[in-house]
PDB file of N, CA and C in Angstrom:
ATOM      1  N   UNK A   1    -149.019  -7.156-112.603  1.00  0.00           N
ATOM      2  CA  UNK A   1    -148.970  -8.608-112.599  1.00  0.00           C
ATOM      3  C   UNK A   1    -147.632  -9.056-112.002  1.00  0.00           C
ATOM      4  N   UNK A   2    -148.004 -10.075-111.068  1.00  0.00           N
ATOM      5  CA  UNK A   2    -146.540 -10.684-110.287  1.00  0.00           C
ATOM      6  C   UNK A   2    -145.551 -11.414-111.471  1.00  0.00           C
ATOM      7  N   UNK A   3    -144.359 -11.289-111.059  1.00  0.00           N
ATOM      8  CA  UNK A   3    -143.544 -11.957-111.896  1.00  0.00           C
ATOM      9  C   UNK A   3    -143.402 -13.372-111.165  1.00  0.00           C
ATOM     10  N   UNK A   4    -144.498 -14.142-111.656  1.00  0.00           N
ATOM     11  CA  UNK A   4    -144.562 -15.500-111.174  1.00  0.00           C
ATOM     12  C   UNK A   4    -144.279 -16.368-112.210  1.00  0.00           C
ATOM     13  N   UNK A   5    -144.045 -17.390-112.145  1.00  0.00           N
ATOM     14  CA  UNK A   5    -144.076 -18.763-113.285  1.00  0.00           C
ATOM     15  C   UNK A   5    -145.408 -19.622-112.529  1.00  0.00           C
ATOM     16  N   UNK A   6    -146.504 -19.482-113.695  1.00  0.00           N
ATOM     17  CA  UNK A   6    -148.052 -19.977-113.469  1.00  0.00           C
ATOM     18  C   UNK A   6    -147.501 -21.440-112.724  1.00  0.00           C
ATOM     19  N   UNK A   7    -146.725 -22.365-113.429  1.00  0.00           N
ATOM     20  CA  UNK A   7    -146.804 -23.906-113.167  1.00  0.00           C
ATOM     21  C   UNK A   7    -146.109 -24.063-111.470  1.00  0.00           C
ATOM     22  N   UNK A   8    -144.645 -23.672-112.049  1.00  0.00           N
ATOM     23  CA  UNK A   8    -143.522 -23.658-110.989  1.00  0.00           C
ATOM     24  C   UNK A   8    -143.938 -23.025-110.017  1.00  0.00           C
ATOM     25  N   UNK A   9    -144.768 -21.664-109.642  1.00  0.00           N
ATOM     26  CA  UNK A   9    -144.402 -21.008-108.476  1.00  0.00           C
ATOM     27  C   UNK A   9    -143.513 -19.809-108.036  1.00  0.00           C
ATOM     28  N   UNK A  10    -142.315 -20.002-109.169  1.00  0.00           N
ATOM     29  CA  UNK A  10    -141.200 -19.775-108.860  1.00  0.00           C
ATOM     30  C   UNK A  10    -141.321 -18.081-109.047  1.00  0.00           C
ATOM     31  N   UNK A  11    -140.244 -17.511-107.871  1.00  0.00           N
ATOM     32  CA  UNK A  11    -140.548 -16.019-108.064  1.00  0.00           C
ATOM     33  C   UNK A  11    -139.032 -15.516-108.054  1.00  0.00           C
ATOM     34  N   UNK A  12    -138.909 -14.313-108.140  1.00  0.00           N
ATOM     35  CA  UNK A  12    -137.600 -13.285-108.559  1.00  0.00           C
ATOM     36  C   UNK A  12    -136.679 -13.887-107.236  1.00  0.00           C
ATOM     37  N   UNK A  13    -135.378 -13.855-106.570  1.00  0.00           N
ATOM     38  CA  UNK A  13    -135.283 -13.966-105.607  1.00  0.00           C
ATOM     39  C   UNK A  13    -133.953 -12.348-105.272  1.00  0.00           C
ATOM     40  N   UNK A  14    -133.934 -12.113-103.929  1.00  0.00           N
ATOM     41  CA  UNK A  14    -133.240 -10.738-103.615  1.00  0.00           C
ATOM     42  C   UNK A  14    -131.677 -11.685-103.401  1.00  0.00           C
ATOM     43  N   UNK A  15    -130.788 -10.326-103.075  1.00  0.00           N
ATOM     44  CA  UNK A  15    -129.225 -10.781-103.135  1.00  0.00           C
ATOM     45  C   UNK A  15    -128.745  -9.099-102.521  1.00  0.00           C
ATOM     46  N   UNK A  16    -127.867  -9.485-103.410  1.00  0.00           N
ATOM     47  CA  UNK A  16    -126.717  -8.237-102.863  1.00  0.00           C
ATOM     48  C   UNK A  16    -125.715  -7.953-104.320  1.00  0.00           C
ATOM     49  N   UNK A  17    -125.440  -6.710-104.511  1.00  0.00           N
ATOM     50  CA  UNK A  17    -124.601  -6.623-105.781  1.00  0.00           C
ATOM     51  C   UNK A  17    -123.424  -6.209-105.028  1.00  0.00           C
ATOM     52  N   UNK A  18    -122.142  -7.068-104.853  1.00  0.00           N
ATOM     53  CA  UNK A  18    -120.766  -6.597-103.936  1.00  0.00           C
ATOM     54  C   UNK A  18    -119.839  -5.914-104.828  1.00  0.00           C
ATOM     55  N   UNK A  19    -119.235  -4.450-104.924  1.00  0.00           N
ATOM     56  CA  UNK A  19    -118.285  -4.079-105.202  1.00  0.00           C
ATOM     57  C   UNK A  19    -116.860  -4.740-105.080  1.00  0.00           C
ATOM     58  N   UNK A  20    -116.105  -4.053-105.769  1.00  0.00           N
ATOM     59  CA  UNK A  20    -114.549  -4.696-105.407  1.00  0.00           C
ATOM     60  C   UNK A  20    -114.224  -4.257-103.891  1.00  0.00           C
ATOM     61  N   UNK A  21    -114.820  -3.385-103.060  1.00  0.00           N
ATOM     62  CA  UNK A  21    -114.432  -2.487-102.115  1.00  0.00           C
ATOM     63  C   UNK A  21    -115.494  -3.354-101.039  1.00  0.00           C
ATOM     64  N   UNK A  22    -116.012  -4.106-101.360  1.00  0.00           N
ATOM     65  CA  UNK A  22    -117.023  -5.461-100.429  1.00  0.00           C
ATOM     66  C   UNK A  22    -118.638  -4.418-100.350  1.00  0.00           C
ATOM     67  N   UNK A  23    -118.815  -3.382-101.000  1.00  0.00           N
ATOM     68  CA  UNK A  23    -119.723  -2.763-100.468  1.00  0.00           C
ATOM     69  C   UNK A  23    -121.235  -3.612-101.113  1.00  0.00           C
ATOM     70  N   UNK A  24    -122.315  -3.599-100.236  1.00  0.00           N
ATOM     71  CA  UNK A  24    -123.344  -4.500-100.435  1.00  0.00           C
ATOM     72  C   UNK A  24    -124.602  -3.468-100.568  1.00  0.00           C
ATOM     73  N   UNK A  25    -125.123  -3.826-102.014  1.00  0.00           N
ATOM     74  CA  UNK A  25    -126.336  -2.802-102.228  1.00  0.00           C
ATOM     75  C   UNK A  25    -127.413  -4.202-102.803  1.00  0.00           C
ATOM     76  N   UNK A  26    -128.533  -4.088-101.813  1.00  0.00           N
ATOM     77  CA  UNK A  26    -129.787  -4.898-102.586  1.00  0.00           C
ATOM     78  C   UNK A  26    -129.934  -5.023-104.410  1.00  0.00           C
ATOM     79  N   UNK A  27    -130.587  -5.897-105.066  1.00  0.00           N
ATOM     80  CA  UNK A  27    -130.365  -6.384-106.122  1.00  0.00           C
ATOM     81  C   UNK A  27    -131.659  -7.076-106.173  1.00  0.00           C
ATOM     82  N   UNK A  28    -132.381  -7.429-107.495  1.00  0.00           N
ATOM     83  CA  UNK A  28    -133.544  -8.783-107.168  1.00  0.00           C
ATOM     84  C   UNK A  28    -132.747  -9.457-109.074  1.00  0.00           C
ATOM     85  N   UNK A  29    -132.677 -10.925-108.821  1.00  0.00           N
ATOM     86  CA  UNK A  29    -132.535 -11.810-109.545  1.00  0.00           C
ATOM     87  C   UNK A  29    -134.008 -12.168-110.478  1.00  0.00           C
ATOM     88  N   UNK A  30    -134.080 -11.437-111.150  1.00  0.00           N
ATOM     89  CA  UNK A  30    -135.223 -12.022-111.670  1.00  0.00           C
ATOM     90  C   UNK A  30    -135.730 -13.085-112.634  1.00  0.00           C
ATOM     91  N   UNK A  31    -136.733 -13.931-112.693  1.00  0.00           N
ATOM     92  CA  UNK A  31    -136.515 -15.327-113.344  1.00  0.00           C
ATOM     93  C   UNK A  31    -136.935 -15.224-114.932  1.00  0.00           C
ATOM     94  N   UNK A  32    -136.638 -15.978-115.499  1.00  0.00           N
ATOM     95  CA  UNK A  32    -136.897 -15.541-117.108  1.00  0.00           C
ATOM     96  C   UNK A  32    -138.152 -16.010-117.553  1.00  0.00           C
ATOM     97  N   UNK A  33    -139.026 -15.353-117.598  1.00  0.00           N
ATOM     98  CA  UNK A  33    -140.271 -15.619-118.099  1.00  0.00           C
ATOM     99  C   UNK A  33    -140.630 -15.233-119.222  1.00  0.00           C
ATOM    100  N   UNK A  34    -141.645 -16.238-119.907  1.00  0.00           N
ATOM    101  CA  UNK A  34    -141.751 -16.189-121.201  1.00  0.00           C
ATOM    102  C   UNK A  34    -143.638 -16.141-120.979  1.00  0.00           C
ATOM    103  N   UNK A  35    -144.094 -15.460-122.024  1.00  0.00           N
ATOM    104  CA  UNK A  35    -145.824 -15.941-122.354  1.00  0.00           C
ATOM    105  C   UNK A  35    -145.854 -16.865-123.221  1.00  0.00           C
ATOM    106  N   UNK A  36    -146.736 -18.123-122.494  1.00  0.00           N
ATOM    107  CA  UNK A  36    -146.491 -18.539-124.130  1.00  0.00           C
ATOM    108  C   UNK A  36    -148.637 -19.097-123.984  1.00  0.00           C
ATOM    109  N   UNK A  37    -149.318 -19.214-125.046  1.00  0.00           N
ATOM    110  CA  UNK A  37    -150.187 -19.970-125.107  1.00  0.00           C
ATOM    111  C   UNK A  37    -150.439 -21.617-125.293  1.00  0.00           C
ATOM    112  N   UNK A  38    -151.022 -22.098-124.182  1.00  0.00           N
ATOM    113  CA  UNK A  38    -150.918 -23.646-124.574  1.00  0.00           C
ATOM    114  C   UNK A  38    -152.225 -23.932-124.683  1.00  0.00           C
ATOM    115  N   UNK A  39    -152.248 -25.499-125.490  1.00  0.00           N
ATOM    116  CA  UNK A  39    -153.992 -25.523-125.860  1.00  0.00           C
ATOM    117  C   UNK A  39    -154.075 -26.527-124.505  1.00  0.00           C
ATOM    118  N   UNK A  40    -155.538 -26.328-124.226  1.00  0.00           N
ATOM    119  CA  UNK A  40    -156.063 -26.893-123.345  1.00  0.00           C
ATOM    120  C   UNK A  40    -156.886 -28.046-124.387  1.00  0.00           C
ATOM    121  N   UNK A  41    -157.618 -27.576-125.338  1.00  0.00           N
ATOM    122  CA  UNK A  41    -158.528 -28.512-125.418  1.00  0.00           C
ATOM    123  C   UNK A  41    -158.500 -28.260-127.134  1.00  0.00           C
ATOM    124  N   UNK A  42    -159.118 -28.965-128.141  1.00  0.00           N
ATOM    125  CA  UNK A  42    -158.778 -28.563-129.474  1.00  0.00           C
ATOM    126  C   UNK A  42    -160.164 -26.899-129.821  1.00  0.00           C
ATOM    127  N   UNK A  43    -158.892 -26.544-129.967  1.00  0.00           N
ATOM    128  CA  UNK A  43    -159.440 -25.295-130.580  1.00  0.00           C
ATOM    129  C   UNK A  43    -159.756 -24.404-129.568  1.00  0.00           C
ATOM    130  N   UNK A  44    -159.229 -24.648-128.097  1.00  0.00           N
ATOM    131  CA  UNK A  44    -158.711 -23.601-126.974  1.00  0.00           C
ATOM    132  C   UNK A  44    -157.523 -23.863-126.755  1.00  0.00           C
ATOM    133  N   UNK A  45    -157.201 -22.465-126.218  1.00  0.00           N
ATOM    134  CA  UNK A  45    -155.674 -22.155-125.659  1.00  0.00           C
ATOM    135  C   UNK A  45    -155.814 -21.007-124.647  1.00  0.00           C
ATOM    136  N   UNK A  46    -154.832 -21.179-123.664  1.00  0.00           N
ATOM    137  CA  UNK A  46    -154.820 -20.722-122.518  1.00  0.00           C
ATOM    138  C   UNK A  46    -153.545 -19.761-122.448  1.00  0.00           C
ATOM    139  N   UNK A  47    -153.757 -18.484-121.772  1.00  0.00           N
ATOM    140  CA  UNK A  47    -151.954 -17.593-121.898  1.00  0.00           C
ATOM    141  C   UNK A  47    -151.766 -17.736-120.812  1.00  0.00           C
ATOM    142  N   UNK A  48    -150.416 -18.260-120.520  1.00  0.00           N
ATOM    143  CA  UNK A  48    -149.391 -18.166-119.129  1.00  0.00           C
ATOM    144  C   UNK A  48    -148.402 -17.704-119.193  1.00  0.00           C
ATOM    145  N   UNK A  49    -147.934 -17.467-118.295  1.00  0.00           N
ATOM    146  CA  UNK A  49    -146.297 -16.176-118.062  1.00  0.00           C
ATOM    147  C   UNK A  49    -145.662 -17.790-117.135  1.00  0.00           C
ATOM    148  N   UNK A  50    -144.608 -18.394-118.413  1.00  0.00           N
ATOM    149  CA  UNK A  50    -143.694 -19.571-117.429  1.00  0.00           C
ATOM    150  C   UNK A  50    -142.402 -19.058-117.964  1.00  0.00           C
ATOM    151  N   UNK A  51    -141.707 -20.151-116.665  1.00  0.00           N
ATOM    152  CA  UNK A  51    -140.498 -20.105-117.098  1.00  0.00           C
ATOM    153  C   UNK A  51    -140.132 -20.630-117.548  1.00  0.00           C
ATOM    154  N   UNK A  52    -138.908 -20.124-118.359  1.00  0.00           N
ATOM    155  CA  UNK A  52    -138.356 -21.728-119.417  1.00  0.00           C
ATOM    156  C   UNK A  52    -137.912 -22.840-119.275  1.00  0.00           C
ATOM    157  N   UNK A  53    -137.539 -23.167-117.929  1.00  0.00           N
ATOM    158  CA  UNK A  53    -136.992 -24.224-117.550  1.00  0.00           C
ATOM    159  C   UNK A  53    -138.568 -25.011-117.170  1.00  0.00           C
ATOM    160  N   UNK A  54    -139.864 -24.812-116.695  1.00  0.00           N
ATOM    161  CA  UNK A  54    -141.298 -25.387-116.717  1.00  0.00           C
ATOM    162  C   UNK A  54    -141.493 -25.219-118.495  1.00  0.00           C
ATOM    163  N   UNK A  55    -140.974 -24.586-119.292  1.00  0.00           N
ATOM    164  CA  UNK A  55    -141.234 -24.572-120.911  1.00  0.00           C
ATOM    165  C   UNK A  55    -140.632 -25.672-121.549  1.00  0.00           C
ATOM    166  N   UNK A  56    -139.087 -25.694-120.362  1.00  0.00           N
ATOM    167  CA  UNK A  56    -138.552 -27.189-121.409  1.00  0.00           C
ATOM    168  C   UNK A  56    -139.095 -28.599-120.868  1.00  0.00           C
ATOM    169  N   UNK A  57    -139.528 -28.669-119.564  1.00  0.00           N
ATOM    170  CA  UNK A  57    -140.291 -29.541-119.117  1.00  0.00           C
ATOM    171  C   UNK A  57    -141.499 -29.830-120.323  1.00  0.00           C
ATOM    172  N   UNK A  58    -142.015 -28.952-120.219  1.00  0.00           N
ATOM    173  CA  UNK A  58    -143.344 -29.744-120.714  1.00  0.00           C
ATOM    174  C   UNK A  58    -142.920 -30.016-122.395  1.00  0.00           C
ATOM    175  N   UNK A  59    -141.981 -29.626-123.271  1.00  0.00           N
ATOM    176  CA  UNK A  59    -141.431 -29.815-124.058  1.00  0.00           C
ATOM    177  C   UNK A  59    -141.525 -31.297-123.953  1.00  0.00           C
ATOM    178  N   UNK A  60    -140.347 -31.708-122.797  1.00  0.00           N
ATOM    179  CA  UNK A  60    -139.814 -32.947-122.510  1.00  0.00           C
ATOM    180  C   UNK A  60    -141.018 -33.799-122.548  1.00  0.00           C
ATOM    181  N   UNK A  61    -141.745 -33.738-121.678  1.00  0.00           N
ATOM    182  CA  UNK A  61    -142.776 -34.529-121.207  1.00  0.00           C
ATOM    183  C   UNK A  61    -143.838 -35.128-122.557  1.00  0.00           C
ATOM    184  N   UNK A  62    -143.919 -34.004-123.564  1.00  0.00           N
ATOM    185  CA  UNK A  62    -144.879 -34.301-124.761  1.00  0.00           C
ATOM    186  C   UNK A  62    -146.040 -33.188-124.453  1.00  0.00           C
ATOM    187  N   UNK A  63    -146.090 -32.675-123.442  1.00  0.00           N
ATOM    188  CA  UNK A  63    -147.436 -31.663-123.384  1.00  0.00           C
ATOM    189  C   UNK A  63    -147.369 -30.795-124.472  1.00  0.00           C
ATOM    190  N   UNK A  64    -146.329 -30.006-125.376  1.00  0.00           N
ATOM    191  CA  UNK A  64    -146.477 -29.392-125.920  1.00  0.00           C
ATOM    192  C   UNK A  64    -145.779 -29.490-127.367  1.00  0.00           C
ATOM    193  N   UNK A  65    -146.271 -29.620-128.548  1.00  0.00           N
ATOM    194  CA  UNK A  65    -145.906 -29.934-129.522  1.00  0.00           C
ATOM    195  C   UNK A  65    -144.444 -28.907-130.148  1.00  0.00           C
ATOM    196  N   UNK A  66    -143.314 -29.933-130.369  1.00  0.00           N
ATOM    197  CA  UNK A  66    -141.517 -29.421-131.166  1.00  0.00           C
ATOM    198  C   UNK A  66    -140.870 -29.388-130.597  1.00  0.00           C
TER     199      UNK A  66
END
């Protein structure tokens, strides 16, 4: 399974890890994903792999109850 965020899109992104000596070795940043279940409808719920920053959104927004 891709390390995607279902809502956002959002995926790992690549870089470089630089030594003190400037030396450059590939790296991937990966995004913090959480599972969480949300209800769709009363008495369904749906599992998604988001990220927390689309987790505090919908927080914000009221989609998801606390």
């Amino acid at each position: 399974m891709a390390r995607v965020c279902a809502i956002t899109g959002r995926r790992p992104q690549t870089g470089y890890n630089v030594s003190h000596s400037n030396r450059h070795t590939k790296r991937r940043f990966d995004i913090n994903l959480q599972a969480k279940q949300l209800p769709l409808a009363p008495g369904t719920k749906v599992k998604l792999r988001l990220t927390t920053r689309a987790l505090k959104t919908l927080y914000r927004k009221g989609y998801l109850p606390g």
